[in-house]
Each structure stands twice: as C-alpha cells, then as structure tokens.
C-alpha atoms as a PDB file:
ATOM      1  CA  UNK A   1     123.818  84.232  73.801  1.00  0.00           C
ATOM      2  CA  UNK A   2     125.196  87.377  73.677  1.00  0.00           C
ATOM      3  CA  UNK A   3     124.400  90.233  76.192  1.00  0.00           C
ATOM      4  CA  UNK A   4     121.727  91.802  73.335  1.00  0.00           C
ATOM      5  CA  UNK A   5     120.435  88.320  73.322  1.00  0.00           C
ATOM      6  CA  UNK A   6     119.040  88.716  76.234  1.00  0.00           C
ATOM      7  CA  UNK A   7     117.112  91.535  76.671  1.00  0.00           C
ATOM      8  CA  UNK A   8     113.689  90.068  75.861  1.00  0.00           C
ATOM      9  CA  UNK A   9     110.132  91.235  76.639  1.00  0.00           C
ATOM     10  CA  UNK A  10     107.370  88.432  76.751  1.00  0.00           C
ATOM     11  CA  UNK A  11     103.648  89.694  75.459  1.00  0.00           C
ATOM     12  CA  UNK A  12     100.562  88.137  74.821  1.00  0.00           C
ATOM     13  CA  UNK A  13      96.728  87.940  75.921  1.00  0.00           C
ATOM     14  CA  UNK A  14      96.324  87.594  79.208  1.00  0.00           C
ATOM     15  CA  UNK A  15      96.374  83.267  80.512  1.00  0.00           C
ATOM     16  CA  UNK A  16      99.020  83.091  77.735  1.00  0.00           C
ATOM     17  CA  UNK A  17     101.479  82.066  80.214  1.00  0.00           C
ATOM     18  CA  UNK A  18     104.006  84.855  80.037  1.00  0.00           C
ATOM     19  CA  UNK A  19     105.306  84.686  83.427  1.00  0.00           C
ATOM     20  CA  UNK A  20     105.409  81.211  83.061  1.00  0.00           C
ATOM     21  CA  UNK A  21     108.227  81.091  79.802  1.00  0.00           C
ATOM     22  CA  UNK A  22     109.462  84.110  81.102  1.00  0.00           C
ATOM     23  CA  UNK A  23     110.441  82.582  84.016  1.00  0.00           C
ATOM     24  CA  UNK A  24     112.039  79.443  81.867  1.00  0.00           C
ATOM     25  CA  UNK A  25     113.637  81.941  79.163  1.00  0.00           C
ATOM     26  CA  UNK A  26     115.534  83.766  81.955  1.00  0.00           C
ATOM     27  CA  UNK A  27     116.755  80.132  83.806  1.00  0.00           C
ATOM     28  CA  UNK A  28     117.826  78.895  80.356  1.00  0.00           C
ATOM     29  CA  UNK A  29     119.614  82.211  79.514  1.00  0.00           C
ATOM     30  CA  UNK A  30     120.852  83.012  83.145  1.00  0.00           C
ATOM     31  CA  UNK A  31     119.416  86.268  83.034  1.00  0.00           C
ATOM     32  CA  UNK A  32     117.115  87.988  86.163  1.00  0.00           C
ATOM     33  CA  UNK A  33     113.319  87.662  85.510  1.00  0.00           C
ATOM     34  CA  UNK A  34     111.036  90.847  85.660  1.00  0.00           C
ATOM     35  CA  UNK A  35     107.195  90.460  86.387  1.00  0.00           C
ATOM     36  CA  UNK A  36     105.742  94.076  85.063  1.00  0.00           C
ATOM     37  CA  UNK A  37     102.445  93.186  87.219  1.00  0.00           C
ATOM     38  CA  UNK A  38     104.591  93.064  90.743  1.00  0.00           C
ATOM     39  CA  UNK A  39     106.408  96.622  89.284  1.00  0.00           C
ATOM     40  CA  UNK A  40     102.516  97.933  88.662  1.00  0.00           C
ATOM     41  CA  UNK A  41     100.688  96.386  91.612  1.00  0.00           C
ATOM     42  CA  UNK A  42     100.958  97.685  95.659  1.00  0.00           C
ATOM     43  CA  UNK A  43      99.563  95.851  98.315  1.00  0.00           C
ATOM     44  CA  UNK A  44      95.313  95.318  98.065  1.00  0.00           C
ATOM     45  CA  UNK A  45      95.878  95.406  94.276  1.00  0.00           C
ATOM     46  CA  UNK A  46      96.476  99.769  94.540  1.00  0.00           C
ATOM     47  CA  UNK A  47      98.145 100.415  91.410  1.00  0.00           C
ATOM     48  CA  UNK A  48     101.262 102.393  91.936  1.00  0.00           C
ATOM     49  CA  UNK A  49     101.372 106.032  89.966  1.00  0.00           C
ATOM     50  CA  UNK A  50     102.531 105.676  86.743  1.00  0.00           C
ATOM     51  CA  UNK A  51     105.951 107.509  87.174  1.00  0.00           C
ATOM     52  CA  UNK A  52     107.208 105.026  90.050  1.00  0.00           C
ATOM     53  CA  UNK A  53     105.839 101.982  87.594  1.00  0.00           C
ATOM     54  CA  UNK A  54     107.656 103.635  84.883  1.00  0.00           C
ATOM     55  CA  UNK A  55     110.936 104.140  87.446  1.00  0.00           C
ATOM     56  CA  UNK A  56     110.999 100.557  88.485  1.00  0.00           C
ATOM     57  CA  UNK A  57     110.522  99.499  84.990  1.00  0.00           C
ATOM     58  CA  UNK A  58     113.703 101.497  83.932  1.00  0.00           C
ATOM     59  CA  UNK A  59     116.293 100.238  86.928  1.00  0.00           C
ATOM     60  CA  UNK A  60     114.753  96.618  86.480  1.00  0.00           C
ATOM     61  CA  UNK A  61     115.793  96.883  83.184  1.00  0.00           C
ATOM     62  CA  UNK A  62     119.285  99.005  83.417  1.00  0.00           C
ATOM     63  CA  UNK A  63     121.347  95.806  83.612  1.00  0.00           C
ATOM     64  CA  UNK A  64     122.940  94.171  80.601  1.00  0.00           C
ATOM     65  CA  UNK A  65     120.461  91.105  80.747  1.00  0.00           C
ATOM     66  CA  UNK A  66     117.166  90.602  81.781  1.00  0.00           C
ATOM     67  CA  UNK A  67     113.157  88.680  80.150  1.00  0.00           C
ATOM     68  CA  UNK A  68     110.948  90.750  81.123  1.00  0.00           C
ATOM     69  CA  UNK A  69     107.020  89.937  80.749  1.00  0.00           C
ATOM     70  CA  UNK A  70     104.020  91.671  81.056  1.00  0.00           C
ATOM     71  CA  UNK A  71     102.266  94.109  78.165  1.00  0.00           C
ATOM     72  CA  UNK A  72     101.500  97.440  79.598  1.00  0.00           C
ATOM     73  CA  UNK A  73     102.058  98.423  76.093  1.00  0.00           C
ATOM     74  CA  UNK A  74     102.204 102.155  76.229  1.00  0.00           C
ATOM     75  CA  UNK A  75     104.672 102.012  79.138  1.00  0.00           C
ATOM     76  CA  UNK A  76     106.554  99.043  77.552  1.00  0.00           C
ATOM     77  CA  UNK A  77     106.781 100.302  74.118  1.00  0.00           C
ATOM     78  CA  UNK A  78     108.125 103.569  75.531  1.00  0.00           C
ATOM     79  CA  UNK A  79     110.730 102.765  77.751  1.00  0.00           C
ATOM     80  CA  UNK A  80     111.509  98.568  78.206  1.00  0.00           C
ATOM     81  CA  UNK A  81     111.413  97.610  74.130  1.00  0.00           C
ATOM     82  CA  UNK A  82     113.933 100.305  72.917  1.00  0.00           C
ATOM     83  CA  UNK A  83     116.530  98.475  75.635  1.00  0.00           C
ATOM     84  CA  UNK A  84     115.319  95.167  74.173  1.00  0.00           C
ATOM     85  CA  UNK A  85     117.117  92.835  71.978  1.00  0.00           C
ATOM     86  CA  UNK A  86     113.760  90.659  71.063  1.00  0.00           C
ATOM     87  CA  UNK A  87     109.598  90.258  71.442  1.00  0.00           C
ATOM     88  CA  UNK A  88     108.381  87.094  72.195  1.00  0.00           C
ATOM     89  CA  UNK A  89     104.847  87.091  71.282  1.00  0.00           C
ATOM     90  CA  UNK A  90     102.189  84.194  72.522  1.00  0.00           C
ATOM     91  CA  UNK A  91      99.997  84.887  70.061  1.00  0.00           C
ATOM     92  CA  UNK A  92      97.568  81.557  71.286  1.00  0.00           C
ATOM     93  CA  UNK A  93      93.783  81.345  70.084  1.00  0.00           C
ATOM     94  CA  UNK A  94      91.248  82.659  72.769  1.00  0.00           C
ATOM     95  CA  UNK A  95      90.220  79.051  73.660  1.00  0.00           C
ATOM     96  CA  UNK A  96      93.965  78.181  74.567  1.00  0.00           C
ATOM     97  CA  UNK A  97      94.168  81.492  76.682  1.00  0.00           C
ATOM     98  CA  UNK A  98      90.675  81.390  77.978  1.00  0.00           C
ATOM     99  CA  UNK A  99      90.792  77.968  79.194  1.00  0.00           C
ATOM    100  CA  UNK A 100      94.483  78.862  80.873  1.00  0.00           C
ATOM    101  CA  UNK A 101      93.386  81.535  82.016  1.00  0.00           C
ATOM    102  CA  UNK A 102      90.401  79.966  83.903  1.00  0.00           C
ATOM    103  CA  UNK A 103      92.112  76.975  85.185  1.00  0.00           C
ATOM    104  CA  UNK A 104      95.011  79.203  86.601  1.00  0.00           C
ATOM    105  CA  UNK A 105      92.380  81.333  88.603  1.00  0.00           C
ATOM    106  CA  UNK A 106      90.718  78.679  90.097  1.00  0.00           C
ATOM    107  CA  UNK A 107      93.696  77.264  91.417  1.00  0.00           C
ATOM    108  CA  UNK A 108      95.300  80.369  92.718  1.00  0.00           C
ATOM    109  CA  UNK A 109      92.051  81.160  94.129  1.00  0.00           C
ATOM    110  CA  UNK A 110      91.340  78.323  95.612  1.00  0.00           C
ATOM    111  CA  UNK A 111      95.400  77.810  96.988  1.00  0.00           C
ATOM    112  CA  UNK A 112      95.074  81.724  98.049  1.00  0.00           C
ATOM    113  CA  UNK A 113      98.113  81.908  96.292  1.00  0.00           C
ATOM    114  CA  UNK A 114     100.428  85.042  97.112  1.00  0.00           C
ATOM    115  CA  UNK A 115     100.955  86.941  93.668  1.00  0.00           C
ATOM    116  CA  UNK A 116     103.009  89.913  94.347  1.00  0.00           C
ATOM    117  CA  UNK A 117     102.912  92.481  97.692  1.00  0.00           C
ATOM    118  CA  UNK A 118     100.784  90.172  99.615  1.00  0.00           C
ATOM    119  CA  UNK A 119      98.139  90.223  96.684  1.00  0.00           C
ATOM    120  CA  UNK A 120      95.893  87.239  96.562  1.00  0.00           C
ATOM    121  CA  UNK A 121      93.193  86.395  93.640  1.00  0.00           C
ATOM    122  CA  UNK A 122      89.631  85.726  95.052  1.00  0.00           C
ATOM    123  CA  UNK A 123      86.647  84.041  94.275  1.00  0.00           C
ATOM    124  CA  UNK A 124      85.055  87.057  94.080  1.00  0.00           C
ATOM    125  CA  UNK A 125      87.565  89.423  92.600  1.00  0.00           C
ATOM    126  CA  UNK A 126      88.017  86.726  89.493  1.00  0.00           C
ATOM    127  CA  UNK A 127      84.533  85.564  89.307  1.00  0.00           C
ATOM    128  CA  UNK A 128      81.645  87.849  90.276  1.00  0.00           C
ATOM    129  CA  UNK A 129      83.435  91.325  89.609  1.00  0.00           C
ATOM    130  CA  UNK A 130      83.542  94.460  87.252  1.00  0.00           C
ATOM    131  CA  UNK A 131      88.027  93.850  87.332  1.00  0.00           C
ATOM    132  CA  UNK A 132      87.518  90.329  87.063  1.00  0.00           C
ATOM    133  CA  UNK A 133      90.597  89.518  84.881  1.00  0.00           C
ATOM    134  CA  UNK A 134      88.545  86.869  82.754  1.00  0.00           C
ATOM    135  CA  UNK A 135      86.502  89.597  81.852  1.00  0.00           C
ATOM    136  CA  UNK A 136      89.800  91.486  81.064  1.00  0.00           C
ATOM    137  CA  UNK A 137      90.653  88.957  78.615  1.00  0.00           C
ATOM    138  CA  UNK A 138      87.059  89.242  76.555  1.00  0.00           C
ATOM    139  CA  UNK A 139      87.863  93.207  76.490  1.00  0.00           C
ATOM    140  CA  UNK A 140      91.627  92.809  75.714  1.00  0.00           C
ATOM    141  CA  UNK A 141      92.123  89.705  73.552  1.00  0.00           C
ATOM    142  CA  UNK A 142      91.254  91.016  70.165  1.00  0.00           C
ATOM    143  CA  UNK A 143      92.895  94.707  70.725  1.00  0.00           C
ATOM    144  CA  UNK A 144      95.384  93.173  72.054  1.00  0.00           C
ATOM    145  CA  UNK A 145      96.516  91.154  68.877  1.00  0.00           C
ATOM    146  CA  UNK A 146      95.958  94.136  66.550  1.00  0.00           C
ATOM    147  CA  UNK A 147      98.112  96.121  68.440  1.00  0.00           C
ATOM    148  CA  UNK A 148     101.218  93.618  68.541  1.00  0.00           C
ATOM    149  CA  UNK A 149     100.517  93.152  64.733  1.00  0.00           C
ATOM    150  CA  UNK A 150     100.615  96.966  64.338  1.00  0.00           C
ATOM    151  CA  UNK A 151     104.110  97.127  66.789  1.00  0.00           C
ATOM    152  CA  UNK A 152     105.579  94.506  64.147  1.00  0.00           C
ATOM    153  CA  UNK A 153     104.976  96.963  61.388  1.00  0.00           C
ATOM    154  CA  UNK A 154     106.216  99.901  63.422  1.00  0.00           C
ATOM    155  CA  UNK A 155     109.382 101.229  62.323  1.00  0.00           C
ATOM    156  CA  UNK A 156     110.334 102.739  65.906  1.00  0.00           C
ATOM    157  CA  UNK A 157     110.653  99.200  66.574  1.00  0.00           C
ATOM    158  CA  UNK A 158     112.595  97.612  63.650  1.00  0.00           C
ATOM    159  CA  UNK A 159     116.062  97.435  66.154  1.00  0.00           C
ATOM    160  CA  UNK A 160     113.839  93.846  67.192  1.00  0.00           C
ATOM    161  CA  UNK A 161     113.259  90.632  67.036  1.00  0.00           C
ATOM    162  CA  UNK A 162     109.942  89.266  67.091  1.00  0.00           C
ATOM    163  CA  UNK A 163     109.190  85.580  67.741  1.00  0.00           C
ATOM    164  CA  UNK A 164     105.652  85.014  66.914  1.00  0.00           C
ATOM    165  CA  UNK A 165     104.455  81.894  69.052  1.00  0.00           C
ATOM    166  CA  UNK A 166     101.066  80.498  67.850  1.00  0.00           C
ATOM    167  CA  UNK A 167     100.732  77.612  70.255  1.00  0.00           C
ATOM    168  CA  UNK A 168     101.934  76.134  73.248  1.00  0.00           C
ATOM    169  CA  UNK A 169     103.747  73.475  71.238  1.00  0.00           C
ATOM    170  CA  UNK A 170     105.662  76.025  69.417  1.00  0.00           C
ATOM    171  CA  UNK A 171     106.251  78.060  72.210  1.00  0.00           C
ATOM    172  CA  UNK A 172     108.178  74.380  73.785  1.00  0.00           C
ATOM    173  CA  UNK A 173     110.463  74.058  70.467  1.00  0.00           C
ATOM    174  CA  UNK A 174     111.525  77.779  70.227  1.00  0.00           C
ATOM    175  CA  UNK A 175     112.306  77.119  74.105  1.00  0.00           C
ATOM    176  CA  UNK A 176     114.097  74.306  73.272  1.00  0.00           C
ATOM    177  CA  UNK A 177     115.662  75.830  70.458  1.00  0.00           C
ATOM    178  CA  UNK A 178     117.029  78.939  72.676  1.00  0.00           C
ATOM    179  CA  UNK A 179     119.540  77.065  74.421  1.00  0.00           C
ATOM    180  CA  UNK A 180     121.034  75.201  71.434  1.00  0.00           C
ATOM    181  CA  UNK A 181     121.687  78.256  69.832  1.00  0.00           C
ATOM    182  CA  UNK A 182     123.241  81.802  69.732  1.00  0.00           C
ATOM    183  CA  UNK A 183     120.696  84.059  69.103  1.00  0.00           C
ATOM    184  CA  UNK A 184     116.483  83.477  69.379  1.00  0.00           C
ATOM    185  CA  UNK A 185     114.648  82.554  65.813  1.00  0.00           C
ATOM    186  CA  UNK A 186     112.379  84.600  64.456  1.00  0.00           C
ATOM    187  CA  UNK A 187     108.909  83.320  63.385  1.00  0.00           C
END
C-alpha cells in the first residue's frame, strides 16, 4: 500500500467491532492503531474538553500512516477524514451489533477488563444506567447510518474512499483482500 493507503478511519454503530478490524487493518498494513475513545476518555470515564480531544486527535494522526476508529463524527469529519485516504464503514444490521454489543459487555464486565486510563465497564454502568452504552446504541443506531449515508454524498468528502461493509463475512474478505492488494476496494 502506499502511504495514502493507509490513512483509514473505521465507523460504524456502536458493537460493530471497530476497534477490533481496526486493530487487524493496522497489523496487516503495518501502520500504528488509534482508539478515538482512549483520545476522548480520562480516568472514571471524565471526558476530556473538546480542544485536548481534538489536539490528540490531530498529532495521533500527523504521521504518514495510521487506522484510526471511533465516530465522533463532528470531530472526525472536521479534522481526522480530510488527512484520510479511506472510510471503512460496518454498516451491520442492529441484531448483528446489538447482540455484539451485548456479549462484549458482559464479558468485559464480568473480566473487569481495563479499557483505556484505568476505565473499567460495570454491571451497573452497562446495565442499569441512564449512559449505559446499550442504550447508546438504541439512540445512535439509526442516526448513525443516515449520517454516514449523508457523509458519502458529501462533496467535502469526495478526496475518499468508502468501503461499505454490510456483514461480518464481508468485513473478513475485504480484510483478506487488503493485503493481496495495493489499494482497499470500494463497496
């Protein structure tokens, strides 16, 4: 891949599994890996001002190379995607995140799992709260996918690539894919 190649952003619902082909894209491309959520989140889940998010965001992604995931879209659109080469949208059905989503929770919560800056999920926090993030995903799922449909459309963003995922199983054979050739496909 070229250097362009591999500037990439991850999006999609949340219990997608960004992190998780983010992660993959970067080891496949040799590229660092940036987690927006540990750039967002202080310790006890305080979120950090939105000018040092935005700062971190920007010297994360001053190198030539880098997959970043995480939405954030306002802050993302603004100042990650114009350094950006592609989008890599996991545009899943709700089940497919929902169940993810749940599964994932109940194992972190259960392992006590370290996230980011000593930031655990609880059984509390993900199940019998008002920021409990399956409740995010009810909120966020559907605005979500308009407004990645609408970013498609957008002209200020026509310099990318967008790889439309629809399922797990296509989201393995464009992985596959990336390392067998020189630039990511477009869907």
């Amino acid at each position: 891949m070229t250097d362009i190649g591999r500037r990439i952003v991850v999006v999609g619902s949340s219990g997608a599994g960004k992190t998780a082909l983010a992660r993959r894209l970067a080891a496949a491309l040799g590229a660092p890996h940036v987690e927006l959520d540990a750039l967002h989140f202080a310790e006890e889940w305080v979120e950090v001002p939105d000018e040092v998010f935005t700062a971190r965001a920007e010297a994360a992604t001053a190198l030539g190379g880098w997959v970043v995931d995480g939405n954030y879209s306002a802050m993302t659109q603004r100042v990650v995607w114009p350094r950006a080469a592609a989008v890599v949208w996991l545009d899943y059905p709700f089940r497919t995140c929902a169940w993810r989503l749940l599964r994932r929770t109940m194992a972190r919560s259960w392992r006590r799992e370290e996230l980011w800056h000593g930031n655990r999920e609880s059984w509390r926090m993900s199940f019998a709260s008002r920021d409990s993030i399956l409740l995010w995903l009810l909120r966020t799922f559907r605005r979500r996918r308009r407004e990645f449909q609408a970013a498609m459309r957008d002209p200020a963003h026509a310099h990318l690539e967008f790889v439309r995922l629809r399922s797990p199983r296509e989201a393995e054979r464009w992985l596959a894919s990336v390392g067998a050739s020189e630039e990511p496909s477009s869907r």
